[in-house]
N, C-alpha and C. Protein backbone atom coordinates (compact mmCIF):
# COMPACT_ATOMS: atom_id res chain seq x y z
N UNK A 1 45.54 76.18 -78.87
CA UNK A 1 46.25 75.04 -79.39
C UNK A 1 47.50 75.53 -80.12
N UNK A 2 48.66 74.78 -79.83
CA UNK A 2 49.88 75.21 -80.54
C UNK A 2 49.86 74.75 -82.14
N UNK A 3 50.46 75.43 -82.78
CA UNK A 3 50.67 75.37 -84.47
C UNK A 3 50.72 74.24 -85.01
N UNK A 4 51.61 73.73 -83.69
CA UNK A 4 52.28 71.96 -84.12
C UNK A 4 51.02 71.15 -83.56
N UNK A 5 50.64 71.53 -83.02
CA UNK A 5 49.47 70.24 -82.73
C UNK A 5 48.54 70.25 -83.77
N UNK A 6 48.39 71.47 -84.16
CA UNK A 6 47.20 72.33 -85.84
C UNK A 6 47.99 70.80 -86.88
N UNK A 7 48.99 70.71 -86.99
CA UNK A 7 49.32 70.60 -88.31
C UNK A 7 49.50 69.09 -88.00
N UNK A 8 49.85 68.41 -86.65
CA UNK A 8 49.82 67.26 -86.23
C UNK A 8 48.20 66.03 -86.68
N UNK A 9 47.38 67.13 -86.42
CA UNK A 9 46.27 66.40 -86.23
C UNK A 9 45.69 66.24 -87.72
N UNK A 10 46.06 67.50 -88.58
CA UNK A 10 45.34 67.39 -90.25
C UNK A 10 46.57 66.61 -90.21
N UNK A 11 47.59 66.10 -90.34
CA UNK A 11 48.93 65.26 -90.75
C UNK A 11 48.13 63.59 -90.78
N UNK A 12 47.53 63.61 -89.30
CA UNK A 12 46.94 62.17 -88.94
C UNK A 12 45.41 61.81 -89.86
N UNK A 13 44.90 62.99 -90.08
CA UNK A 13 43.78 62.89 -90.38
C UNK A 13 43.87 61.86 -91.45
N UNK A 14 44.63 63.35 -92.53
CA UNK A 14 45.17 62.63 -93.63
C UNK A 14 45.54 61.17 -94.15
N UNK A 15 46.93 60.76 -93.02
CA UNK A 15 47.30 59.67 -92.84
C UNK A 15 46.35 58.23 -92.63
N UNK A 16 45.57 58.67 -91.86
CA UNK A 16 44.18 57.60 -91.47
C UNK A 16 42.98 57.39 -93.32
N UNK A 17 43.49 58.87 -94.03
CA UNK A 17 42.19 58.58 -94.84
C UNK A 17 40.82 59.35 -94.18
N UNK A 18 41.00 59.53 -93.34
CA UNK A 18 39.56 60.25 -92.57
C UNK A 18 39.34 59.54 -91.35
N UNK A 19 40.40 58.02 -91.10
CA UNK A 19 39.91 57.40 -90.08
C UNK A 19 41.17 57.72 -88.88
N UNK A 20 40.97 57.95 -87.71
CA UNK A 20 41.86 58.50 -86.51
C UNK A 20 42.22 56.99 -85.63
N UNK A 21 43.82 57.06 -85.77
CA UNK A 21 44.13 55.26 -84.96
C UNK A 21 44.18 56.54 -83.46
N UNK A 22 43.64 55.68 -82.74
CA UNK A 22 43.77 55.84 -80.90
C UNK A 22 44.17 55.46 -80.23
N UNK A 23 45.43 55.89 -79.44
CA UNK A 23 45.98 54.75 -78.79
C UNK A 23 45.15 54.39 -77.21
N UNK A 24 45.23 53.36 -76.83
CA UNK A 24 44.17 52.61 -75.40
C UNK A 24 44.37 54.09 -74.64
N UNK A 25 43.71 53.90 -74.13
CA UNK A 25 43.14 55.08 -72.83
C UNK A 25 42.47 54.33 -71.49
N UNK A 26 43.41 53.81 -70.48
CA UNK A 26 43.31 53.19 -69.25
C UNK A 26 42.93 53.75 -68.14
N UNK A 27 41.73 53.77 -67.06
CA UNK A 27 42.18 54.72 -66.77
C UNK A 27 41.87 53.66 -64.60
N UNK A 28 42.98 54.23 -63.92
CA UNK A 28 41.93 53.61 -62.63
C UNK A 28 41.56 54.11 -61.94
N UNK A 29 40.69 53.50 -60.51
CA UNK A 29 39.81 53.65 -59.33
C UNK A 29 39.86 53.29 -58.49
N UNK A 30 40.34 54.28 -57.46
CA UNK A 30 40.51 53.80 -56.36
C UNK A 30 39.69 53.28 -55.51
N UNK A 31 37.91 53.50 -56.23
CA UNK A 31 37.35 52.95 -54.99
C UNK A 31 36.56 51.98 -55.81
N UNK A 32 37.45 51.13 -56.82
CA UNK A 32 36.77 50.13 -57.04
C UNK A 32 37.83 48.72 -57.82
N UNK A 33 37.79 47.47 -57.41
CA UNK A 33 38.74 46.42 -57.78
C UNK A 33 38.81 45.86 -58.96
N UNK A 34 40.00 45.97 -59.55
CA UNK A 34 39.95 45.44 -61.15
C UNK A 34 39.26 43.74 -61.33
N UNK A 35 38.38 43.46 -62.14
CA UNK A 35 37.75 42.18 -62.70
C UNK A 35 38.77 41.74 -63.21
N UNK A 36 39.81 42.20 -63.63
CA UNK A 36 41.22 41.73 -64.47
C UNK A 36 40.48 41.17 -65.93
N UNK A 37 39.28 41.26 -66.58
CA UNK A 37 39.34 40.68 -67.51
C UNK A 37 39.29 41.19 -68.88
N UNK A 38 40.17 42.54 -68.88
CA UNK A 38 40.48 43.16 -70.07
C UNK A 38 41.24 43.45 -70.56
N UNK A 39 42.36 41.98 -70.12
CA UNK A 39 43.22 41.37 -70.85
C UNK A 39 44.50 42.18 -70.67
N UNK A 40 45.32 42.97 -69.51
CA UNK A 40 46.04 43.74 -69.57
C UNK A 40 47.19 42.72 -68.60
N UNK A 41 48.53 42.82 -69.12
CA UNK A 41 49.54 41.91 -68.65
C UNK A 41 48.85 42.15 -66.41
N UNK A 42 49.42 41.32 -65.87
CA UNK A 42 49.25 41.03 -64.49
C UNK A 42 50.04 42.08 -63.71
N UNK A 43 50.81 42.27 -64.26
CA UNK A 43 51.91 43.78 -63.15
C UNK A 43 51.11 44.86 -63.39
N UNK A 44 50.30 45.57 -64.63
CA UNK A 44 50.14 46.52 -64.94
C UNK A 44 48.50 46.89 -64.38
N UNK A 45 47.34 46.15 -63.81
CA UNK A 45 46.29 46.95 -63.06
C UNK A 45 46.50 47.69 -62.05
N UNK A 46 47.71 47.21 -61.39
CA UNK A 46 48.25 48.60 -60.74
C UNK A 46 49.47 48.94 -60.82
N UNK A 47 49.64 49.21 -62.08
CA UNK A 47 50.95 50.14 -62.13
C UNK A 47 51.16 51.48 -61.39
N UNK A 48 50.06 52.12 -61.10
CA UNK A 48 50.29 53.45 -60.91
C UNK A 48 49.95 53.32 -59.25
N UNK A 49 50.45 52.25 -58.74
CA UNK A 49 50.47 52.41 -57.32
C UNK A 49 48.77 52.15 -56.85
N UNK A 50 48.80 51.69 -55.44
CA UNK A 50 47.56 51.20 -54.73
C UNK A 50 46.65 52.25 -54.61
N UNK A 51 47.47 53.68 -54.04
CA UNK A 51 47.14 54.52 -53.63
C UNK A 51 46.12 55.53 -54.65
N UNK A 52 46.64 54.91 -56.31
CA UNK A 52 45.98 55.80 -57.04
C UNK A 52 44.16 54.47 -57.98
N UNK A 53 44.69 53.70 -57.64
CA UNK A 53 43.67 52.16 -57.74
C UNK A 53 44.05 51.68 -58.39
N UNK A 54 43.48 50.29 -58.56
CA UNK A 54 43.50 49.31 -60.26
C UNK A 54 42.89 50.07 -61.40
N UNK A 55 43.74 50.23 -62.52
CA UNK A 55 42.83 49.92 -63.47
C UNK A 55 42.10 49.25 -64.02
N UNK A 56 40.92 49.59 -64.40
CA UNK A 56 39.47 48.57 -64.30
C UNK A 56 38.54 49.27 -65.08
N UNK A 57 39.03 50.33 -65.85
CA UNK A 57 38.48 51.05 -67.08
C UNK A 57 39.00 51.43 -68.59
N UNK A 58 38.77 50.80 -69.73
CA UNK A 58 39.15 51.51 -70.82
C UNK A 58 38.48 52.37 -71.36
N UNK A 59 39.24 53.56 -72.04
CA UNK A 59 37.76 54.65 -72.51
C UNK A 59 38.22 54.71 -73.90
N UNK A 60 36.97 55.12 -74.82
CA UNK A 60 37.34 55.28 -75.95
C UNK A 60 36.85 56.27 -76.40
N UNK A 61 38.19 57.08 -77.48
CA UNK A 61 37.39 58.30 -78.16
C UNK A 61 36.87 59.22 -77.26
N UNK A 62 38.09 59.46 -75.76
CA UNK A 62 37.51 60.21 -74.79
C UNK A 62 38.32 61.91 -75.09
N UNK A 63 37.38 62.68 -74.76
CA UNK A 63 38.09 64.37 -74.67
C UNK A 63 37.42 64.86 -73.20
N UNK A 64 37.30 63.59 -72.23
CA UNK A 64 36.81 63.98 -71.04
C UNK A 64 38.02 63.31 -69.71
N UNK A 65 38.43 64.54 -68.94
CA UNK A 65 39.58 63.97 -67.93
C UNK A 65 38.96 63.36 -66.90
N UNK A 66 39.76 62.36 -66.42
CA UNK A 66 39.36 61.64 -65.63
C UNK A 66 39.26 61.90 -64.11
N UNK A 67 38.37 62.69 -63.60
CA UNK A 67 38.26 63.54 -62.45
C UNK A 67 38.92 62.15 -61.19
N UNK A 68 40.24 62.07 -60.98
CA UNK A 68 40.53 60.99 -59.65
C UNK A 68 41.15 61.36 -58.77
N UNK A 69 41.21 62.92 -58.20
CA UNK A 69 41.92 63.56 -56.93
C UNK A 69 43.14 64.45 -57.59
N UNK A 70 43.56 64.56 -56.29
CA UNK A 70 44.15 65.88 -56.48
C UNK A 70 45.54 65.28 -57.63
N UNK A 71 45.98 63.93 -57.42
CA UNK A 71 47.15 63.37 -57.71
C UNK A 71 46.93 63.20 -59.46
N UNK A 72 45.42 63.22 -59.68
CA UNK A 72 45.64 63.22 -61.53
C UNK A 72 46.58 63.86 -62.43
N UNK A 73 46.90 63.08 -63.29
CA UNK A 73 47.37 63.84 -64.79
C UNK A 73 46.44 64.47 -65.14
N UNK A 74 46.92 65.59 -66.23
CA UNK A 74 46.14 66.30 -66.88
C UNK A 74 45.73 65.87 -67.81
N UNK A 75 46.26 64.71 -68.03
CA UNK A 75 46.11 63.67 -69.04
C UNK A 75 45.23 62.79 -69.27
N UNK A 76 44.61 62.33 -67.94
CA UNK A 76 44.00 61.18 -67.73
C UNK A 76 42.62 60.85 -68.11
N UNK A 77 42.57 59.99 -68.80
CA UNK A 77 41.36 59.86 -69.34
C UNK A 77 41.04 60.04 -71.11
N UNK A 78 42.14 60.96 -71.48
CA UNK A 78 41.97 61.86 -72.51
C UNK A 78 42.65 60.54 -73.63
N UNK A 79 41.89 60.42 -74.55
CA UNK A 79 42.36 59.12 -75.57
C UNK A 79 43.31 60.29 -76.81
N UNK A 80 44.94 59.80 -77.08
CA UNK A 80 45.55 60.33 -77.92
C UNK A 80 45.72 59.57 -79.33
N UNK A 81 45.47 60.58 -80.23
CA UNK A 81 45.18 60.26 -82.00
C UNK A 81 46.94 59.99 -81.99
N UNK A 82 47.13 58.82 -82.73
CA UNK A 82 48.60 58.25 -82.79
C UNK A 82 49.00 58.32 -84.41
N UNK A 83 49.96 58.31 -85.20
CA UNK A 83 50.46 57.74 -86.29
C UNK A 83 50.66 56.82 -86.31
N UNK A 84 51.09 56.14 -87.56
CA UNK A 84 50.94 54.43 -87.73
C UNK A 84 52.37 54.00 -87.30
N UNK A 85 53.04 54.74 -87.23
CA UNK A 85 54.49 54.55 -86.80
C UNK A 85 55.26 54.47 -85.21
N UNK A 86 53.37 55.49 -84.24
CA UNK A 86 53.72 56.10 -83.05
C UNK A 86 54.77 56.98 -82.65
N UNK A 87 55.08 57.76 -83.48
CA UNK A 87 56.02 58.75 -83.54
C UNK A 87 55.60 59.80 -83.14
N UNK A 88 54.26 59.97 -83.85
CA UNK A 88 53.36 61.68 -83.37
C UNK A 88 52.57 61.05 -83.05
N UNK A 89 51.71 62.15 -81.53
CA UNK A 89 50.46 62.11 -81.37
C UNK A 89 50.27 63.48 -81.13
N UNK A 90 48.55 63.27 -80.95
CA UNK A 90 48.06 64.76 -80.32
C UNK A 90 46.82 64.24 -79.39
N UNK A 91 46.66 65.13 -78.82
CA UNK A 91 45.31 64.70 -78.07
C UNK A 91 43.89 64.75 -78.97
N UNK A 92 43.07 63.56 -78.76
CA UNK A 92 41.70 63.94 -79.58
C UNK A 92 40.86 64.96 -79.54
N UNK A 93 40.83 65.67 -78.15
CA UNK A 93 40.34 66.81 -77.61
C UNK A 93 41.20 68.31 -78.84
N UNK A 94 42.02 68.10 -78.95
CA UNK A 94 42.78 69.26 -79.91
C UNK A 94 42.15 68.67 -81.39
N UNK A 95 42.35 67.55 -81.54
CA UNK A 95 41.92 67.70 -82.86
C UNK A 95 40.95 67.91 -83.70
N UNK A 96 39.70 67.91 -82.28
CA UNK A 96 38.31 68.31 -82.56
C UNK A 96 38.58 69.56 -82.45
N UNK A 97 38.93 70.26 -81.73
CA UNK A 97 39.11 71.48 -81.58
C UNK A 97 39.43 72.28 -83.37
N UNK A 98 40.85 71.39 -83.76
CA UNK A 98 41.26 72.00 -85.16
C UNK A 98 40.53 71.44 -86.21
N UNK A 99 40.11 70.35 -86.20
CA UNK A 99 39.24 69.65 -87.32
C UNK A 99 37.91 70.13 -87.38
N UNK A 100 37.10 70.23 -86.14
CA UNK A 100 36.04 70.81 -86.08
C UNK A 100 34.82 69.41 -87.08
N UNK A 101 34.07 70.22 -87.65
CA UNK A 101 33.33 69.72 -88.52
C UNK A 101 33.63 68.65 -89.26
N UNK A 102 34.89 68.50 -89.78
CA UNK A 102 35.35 68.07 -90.81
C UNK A 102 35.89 66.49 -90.44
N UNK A 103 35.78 66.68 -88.85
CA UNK A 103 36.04 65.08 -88.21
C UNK A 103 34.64 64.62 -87.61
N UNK A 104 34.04 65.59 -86.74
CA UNK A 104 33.25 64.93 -86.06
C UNK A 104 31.56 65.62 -86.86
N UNK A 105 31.82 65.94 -88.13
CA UNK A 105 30.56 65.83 -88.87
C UNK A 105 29.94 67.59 -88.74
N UNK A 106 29.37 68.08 -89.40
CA UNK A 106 29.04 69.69 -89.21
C UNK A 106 27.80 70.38 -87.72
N UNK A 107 26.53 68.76 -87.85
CA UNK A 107 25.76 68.57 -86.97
C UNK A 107 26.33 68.48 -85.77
N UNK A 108 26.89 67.61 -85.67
CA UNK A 108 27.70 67.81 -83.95
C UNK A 108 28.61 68.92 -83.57
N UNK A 109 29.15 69.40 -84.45
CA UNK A 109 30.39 70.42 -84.65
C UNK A 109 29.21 71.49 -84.24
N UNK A 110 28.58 71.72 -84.67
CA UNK A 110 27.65 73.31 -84.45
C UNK A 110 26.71 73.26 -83.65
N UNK A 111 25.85 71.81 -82.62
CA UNK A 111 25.72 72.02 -82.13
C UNK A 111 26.19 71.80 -80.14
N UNK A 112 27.29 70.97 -80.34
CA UNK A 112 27.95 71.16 -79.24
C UNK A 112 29.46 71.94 -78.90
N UNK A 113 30.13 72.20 -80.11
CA UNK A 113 31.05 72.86 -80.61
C UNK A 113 32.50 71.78 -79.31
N UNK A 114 32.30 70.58 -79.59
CA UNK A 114 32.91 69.76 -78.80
C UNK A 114 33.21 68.46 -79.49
N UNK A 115 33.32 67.09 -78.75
CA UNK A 115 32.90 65.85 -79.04
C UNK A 115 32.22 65.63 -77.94
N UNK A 116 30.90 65.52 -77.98
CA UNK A 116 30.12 65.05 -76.81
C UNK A 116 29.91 64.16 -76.09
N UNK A 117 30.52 63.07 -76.97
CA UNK A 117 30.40 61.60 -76.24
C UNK A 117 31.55 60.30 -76.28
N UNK A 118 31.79 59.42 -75.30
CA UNK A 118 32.63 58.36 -75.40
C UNK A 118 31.99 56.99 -74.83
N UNK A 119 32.51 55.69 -74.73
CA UNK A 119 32.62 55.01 -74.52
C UNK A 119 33.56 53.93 -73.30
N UNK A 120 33.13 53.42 -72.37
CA UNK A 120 34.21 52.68 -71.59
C UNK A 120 33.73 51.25 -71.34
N UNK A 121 34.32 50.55 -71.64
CA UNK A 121 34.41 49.48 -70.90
C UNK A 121 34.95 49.24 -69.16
N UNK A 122 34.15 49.11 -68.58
CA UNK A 122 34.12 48.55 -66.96
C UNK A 122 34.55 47.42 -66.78
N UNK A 123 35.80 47.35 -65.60
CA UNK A 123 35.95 45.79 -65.52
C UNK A 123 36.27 45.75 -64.29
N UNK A 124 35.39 45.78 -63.20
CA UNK A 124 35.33 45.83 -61.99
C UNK A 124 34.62 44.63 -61.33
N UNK A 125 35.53 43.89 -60.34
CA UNK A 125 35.22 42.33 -59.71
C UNK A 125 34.16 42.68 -58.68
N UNK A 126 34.08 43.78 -58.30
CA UNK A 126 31.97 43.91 -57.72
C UNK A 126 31.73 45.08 -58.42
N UNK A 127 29.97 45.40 -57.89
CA UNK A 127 29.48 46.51 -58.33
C UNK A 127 29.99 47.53 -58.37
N UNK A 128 29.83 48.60 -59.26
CA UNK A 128 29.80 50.27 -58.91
C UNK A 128 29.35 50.79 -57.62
N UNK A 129 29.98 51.52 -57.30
CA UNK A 129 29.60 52.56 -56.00
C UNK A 129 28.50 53.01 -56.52
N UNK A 130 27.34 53.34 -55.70
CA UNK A 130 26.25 54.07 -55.85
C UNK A 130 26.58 55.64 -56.27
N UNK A 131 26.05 56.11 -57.42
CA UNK A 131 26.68 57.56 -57.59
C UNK A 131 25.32 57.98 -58.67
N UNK A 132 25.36 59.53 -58.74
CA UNK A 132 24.40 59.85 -59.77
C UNK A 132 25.19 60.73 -60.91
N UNK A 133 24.13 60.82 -61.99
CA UNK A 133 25.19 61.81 -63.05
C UNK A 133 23.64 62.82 -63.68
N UNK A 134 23.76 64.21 -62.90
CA UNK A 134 22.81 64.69 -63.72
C UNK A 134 22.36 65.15 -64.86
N UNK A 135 20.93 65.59 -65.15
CA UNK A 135 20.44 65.68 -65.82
C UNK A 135 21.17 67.02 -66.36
N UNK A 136 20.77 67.33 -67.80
CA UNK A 136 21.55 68.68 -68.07
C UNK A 136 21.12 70.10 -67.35
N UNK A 137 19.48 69.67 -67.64
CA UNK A 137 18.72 70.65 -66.39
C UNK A 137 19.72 71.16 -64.98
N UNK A 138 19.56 70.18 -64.81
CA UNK A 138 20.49 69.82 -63.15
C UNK A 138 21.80 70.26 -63.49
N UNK A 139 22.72 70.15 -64.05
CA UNK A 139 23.76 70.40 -64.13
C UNK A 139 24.05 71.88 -64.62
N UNK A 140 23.86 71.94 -65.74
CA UNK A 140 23.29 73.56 -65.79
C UNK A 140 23.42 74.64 -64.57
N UNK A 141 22.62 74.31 -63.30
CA UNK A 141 22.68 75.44 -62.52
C UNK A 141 23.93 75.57 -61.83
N UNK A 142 24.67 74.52 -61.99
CA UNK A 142 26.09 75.09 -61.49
C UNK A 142 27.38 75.01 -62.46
N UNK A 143 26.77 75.39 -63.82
CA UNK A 143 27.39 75.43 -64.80
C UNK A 143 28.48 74.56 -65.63
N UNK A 144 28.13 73.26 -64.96
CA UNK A 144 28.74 72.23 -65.81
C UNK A 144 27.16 71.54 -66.63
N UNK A 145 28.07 70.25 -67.59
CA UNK A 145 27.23 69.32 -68.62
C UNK A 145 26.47 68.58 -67.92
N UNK A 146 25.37 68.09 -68.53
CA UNK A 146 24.82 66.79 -67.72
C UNK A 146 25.72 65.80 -68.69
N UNK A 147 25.29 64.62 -67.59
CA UNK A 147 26.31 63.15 -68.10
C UNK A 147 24.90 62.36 -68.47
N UNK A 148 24.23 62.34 -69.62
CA UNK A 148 23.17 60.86 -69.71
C UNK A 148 24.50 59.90 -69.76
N UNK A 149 23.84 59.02 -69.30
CA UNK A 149 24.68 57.76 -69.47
C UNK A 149 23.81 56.61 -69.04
N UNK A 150 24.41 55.45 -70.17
CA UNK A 150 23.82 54.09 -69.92
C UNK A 150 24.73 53.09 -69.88
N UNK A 151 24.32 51.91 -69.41
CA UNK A 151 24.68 50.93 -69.21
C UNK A 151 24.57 49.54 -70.41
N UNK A 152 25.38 48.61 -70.89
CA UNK A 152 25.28 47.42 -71.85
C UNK A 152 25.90 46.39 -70.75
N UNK A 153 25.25 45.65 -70.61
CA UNK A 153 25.69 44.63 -69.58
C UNK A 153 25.88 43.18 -70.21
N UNK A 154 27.04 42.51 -70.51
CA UNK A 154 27.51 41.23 -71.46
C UNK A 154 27.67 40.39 -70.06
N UNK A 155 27.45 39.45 -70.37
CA UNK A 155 27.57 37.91 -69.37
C UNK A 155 29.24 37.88 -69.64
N UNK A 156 29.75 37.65 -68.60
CA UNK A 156 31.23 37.14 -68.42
C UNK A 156 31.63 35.49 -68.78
N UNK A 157 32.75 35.23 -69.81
CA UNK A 157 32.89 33.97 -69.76
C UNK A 157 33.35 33.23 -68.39
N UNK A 158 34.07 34.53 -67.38
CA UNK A 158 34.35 33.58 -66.23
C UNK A 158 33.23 34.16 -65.26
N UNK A 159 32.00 33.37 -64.83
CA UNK A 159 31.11 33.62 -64.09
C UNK A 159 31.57 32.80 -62.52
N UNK A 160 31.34 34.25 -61.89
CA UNK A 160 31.28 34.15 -60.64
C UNK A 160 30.79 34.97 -59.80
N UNK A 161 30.11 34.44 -58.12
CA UNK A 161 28.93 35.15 -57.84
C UNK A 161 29.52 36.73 -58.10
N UNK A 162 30.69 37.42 -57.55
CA UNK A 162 31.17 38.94 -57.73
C UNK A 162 31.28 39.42 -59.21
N UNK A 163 31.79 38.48 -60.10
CA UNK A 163 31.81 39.10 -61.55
C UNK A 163 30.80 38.16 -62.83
N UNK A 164 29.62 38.06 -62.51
CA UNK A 164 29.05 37.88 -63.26
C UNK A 164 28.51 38.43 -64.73
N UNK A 165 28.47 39.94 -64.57
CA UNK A 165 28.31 41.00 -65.89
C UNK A 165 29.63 41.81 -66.01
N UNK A 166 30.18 42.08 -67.31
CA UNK A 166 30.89 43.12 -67.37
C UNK A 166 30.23 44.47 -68.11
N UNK A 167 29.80 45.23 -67.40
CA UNK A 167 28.97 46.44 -67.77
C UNK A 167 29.89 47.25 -69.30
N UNK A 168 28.94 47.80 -70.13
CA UNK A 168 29.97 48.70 -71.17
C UNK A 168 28.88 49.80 -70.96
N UNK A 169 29.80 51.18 -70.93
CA UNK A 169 28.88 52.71 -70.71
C UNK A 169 29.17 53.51 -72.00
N UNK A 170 27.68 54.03 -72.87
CA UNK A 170 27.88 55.02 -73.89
C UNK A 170 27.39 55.83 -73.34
């Protein structure tokens, strides 16, 4: 991590009081159609072209990239710690890195030496693709994390037979 990002992130810390503002973290899918109902102006579910999908995901408090082909940012996915002014940011992933303990608590800090977990809201007009996320066991032998992950499923105010639930994943 560069010096300036070191001094960026205790700058914000500070600034927040202990609390970190985030700016949205969008991210899309190509192999799945935006529900449109998370409120994002009408030009912008696909801003980034057909080819790369709608957006149809917000993540929060993410330090995990958004694996979407070869065409990704290095960026993507990754939720950035902002000032109240939006002048500076840094990535949240660095600031756990420099904060360590002192943001994300000593227990989590020592034993994943990371931030282990995020949040997204799903807003996709049909189901998920069938996919699995293994166990850590499982994942382990080819030396990545396992993904537990669950599902919160809220009734949609606009019900219809394709978007009836909007799923939320911790």
């Amino acid at each position: 991590m560069k010096n300036t990002d070191m001094k960026i992130a205790e700058k914000l810390m500070k600034e927040g009081g202990g609390v970190l503002r985030l700016k949205p973290t969008w991210v899309p899918r190509s192999f799945c159609r935006p529900g449109k109902r998370i409120k994002l102006h009408p030009d912008d579910y696909y801003i980034l072209g057909v080819e790369r999908g709608g957006i149809d995901e917000r993540w929060f408090s993410s330090t995990t990239w958004a694996e979407n082909g070869p065409d990704t940012p290095e960026d993507e996915g990754l939720s950035y710690v902002v000032s109240a002014d939006g002048a500076e940011s840094v990535l949240l992933r660095q600031a756990v890195e420099t904060l360590r303990g002192e943001l994300i608590g000593g227990n989590l800090w020592n034993k994943y030496r990371k931030w282990p977990m995020f949040s997204k809201f799903f807003d996709n007009l049909g189901p998920l693709p069938h996919h699995i996320h293994h166990r850590q066991a499982h994942a382990e032998r080819v030396g990545a994390d396992g993904k537990p992950e669950m599902y919160f499923f809220r009734r949609s105010s606009t019900i219809t037979a394709e978007s009836s639930i909007i799923p939320f994943s911790v």
